[in-house]
Protein backbone atom coordinates (compact mmCIF):
# COMPACT_ATOMS: atom_id res chain seq x y z
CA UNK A 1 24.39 48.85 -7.90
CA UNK A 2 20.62 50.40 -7.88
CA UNK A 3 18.11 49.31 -5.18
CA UNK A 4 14.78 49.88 -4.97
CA UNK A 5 11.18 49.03 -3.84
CA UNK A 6 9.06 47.99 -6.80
CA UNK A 7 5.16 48.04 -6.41
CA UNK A 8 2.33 46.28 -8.81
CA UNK A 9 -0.64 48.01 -8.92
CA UNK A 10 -3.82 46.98 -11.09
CA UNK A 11 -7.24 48.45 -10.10
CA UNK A 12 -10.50 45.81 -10.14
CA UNK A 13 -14.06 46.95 -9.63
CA UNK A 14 -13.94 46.95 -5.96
CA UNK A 15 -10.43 48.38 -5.06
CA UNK A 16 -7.78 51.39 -6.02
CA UNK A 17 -4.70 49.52 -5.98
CA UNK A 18 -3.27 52.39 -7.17
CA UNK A 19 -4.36 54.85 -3.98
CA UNK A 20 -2.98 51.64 -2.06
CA UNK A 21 0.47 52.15 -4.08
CA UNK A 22 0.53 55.58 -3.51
CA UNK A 23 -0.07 55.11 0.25
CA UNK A 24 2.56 52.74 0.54
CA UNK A 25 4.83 54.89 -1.37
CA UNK A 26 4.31 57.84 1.15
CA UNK A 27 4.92 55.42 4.17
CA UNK A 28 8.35 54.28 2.81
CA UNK A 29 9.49 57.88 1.39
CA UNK A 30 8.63 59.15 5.37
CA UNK A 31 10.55 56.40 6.52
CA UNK A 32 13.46 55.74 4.30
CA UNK A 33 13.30 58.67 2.37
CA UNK A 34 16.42 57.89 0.05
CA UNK A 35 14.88 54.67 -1.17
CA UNK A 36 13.94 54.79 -4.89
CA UNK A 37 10.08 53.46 -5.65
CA UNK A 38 8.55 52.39 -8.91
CA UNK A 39 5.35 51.51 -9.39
CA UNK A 40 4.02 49.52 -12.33
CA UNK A 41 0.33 49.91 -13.45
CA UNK A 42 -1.75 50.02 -16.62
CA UNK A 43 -4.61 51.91 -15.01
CA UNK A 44 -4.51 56.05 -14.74
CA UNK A 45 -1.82 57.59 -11.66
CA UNK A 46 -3.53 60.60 -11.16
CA UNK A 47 -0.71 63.67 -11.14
CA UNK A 48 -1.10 63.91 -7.20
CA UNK A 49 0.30 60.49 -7.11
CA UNK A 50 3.10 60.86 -9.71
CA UNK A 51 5.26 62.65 -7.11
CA UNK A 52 5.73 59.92 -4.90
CA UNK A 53 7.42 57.45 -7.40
CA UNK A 54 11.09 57.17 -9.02
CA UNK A 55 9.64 55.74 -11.89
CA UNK A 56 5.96 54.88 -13.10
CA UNK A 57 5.93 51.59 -15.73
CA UNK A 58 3.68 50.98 -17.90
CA UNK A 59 2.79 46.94 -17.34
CA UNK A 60 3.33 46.08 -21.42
CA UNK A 61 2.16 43.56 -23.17
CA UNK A 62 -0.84 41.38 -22.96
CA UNK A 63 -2.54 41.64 -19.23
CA UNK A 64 -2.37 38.14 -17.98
CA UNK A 65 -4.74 39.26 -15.16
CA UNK A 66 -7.60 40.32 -17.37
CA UNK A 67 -10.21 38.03 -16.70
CA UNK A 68 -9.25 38.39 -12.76
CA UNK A 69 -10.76 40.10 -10.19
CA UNK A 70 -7.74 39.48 -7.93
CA UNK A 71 -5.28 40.86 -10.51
CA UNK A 72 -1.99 39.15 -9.59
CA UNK A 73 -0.83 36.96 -12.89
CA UNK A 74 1.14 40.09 -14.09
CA UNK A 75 3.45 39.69 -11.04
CA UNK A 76 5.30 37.29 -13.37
CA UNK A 77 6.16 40.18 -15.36
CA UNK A 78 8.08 42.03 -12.35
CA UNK A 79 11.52 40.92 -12.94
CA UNK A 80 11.62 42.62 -16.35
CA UNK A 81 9.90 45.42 -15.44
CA UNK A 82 12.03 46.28 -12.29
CA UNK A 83 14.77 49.65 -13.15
CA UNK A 84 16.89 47.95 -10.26
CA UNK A 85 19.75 46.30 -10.01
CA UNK A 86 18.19 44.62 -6.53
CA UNK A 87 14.44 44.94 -5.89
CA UNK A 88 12.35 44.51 -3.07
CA UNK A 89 8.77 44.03 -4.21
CA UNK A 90 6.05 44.88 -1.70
CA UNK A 91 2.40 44.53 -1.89
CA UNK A 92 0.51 47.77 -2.67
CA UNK A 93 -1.21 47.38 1.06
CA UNK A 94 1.78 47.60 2.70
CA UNK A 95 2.95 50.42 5.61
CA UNK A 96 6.66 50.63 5.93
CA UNK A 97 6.43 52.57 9.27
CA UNK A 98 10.47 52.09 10.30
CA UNK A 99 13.91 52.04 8.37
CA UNK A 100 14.18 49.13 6.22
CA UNK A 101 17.90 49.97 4.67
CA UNK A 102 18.71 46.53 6.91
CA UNK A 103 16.56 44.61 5.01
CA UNK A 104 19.40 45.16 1.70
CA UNK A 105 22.12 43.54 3.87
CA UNK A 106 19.67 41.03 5.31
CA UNK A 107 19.14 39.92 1.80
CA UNK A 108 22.26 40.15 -0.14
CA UNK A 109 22.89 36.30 0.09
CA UNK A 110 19.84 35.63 -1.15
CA UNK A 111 19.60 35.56 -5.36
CA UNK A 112 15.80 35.13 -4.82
CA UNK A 113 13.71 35.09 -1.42
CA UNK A 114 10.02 35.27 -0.82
């Protein structure tokens, strides 16, 4: 069974979701540093970046946030996308500053939780 954090990131005129990614990456690899982290973009992860993901996804198909400045529609997208057998998806602006390995037993009665 494969677990793992699975971040969205889709840069907009204003912010780097991607930097945020990356950020939040760093925070959980510190922290939990056996936990596997993909991140899921269609914008450019510059090589600096690359080392701090499992996996880097391509978001395929059309983008259903295109017209957005908020760019959250390809969120629907996620549970295809996701290499995991059980994923935890966290927002790119999130710090993961303690050990979250509870959080797997915590949710292993759920089949979806939000």
């Amino acid at each position: 069974m494969t677990k793992g954090i699975f971040l969205l990131a889709q840069n907009n005129e204003s912010t780097n979701y991607v930097r945020q990614a990356c950020l939040c990456a760093v925070s959980i690899k510190k922290t939990n540093p056996n936990t596997s982290v993909t991140l899921a973009t269609n914008d450019f992860v510059p090589a600096k970046y690359k080392k701090y993901f499992d996996y880097i996804i391509e978001i395929p198909g059309d983008d259903l946030a295109t017209n957005e400045a908020w760019k959250i529609s390809n969120r629907v997208k996620i549970y295809d996308l996701s290499p995991y057998d059980e994923t935890i998806v966290l927002d790119t602006d999130t710090i993961v500053v303690s050990d979250i390995s509870s959080w797997w037993k915590e949710l292993e009665t759920y089949d979806l939780y939000f």
